[in-house]
N, C-alpha and C. Protein backbone atom coordinates (compact mmCIF):
# COMPACT_ATOMS: atom_id res chain seq x y z
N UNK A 1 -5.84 17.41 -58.03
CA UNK A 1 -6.27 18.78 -57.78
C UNK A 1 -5.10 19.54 -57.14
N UNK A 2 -5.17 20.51 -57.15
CA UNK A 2 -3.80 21.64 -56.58
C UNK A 2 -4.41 22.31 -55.89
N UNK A 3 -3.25 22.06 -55.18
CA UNK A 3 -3.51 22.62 -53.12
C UNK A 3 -2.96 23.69 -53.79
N UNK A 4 -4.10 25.18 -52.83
CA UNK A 4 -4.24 26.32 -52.82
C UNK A 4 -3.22 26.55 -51.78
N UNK A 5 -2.09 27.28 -51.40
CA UNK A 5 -1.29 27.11 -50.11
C UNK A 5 -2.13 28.64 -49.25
N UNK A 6 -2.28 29.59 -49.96
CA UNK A 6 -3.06 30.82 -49.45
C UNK A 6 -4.29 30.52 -48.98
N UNK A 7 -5.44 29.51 -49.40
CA UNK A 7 -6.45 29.28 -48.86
C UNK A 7 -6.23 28.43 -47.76
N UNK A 8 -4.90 27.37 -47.40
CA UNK A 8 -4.95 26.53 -46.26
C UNK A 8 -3.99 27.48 -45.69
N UNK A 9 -3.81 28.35 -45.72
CA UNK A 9 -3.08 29.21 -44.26
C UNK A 9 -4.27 30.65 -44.18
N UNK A 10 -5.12 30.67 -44.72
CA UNK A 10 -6.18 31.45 -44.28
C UNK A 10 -7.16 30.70 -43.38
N UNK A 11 -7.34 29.45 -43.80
CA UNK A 11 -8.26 28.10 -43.22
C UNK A 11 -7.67 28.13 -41.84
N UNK A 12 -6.06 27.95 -41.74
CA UNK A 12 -5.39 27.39 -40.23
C UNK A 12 -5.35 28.83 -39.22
N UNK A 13 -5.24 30.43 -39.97
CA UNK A 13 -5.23 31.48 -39.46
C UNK A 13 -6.74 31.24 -38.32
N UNK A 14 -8.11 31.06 -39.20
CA UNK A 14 -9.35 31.37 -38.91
C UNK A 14 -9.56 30.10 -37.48
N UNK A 15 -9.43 29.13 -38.32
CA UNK A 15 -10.07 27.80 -37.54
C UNK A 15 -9.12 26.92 -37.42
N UNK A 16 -7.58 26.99 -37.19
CA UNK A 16 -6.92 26.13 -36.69
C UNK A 16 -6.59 26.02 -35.19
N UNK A 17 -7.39 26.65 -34.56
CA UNK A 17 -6.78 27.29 -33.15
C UNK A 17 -7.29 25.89 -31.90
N UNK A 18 -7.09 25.06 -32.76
CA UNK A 18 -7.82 23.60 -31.66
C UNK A 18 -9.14 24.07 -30.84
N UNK A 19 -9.89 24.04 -31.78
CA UNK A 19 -11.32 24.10 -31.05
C UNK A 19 -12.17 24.53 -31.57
N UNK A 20 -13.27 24.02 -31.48
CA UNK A 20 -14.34 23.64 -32.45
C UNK A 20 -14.81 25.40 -33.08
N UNK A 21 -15.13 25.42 -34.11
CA UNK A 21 -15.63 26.89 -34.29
C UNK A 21 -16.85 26.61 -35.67
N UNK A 22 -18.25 27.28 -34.56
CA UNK A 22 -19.70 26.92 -35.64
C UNK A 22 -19.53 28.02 -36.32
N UNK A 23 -19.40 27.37 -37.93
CA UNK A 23 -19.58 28.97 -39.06
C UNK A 23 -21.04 28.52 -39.56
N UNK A 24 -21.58 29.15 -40.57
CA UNK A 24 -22.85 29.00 -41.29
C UNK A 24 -22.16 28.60 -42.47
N UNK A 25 -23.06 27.52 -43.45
CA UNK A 25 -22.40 27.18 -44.63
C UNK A 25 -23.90 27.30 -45.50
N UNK A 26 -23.10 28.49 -46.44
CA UNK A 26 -25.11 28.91 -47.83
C UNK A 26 -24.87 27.63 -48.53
N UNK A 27 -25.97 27.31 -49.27
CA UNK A 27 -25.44 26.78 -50.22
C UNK A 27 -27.15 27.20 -51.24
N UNK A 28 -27.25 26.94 -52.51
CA UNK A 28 -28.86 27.67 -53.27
C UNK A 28 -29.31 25.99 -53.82
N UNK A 29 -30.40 25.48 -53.67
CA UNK A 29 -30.81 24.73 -55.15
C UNK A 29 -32.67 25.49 -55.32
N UNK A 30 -32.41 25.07 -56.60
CA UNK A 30 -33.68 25.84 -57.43
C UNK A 30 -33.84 27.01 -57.29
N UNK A 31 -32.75 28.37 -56.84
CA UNK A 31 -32.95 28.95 -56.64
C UNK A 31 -33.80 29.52 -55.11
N UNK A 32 -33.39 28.45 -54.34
CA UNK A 32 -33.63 28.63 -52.86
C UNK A 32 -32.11 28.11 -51.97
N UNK A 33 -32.05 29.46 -50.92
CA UNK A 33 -30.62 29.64 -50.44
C UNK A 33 -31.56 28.74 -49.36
N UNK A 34 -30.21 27.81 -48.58
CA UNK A 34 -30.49 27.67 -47.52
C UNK A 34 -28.72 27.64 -46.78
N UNK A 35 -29.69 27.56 -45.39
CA UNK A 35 -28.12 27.93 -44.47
C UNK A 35 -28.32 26.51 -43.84
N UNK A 36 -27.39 26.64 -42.83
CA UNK A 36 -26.78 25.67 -42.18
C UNK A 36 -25.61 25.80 -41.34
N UNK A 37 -25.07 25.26 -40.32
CA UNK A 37 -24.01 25.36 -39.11
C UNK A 37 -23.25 24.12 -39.56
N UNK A 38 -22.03 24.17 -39.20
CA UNK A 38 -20.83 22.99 -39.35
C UNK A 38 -19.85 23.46 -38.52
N UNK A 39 -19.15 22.51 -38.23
CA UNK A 39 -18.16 22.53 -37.29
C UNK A 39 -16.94 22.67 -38.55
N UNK A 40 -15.83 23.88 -37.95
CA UNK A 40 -14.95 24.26 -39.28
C UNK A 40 -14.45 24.04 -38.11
N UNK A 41 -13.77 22.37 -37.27
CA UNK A 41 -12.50 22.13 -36.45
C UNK A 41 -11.23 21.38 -37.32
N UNK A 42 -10.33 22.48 -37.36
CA UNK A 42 -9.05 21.85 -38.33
C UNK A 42 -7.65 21.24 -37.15
């Protein structure tokens, strides 16, 4: 697969800053969204 270099220096801009940061992650099945929290620590 081919590393995006613009998406991993947008990734290290947001959430590389050493320390934990909760985003929400959507994701849909059957046509039902659901959410969710994750730790985006890079």
């Amino acid at each position: 697969m081919h590393w995006n270099e613009q998406a991993e220096r947008i990734m290290t801009e947001r959430f590389g800053n050493g320390k934990d940061n909760i985003i929400p992650l959507a994701t849909v099945k059957s046509g039902i969204p659901y959410v969710r929290y994750v730790n985006a620590y890079i």
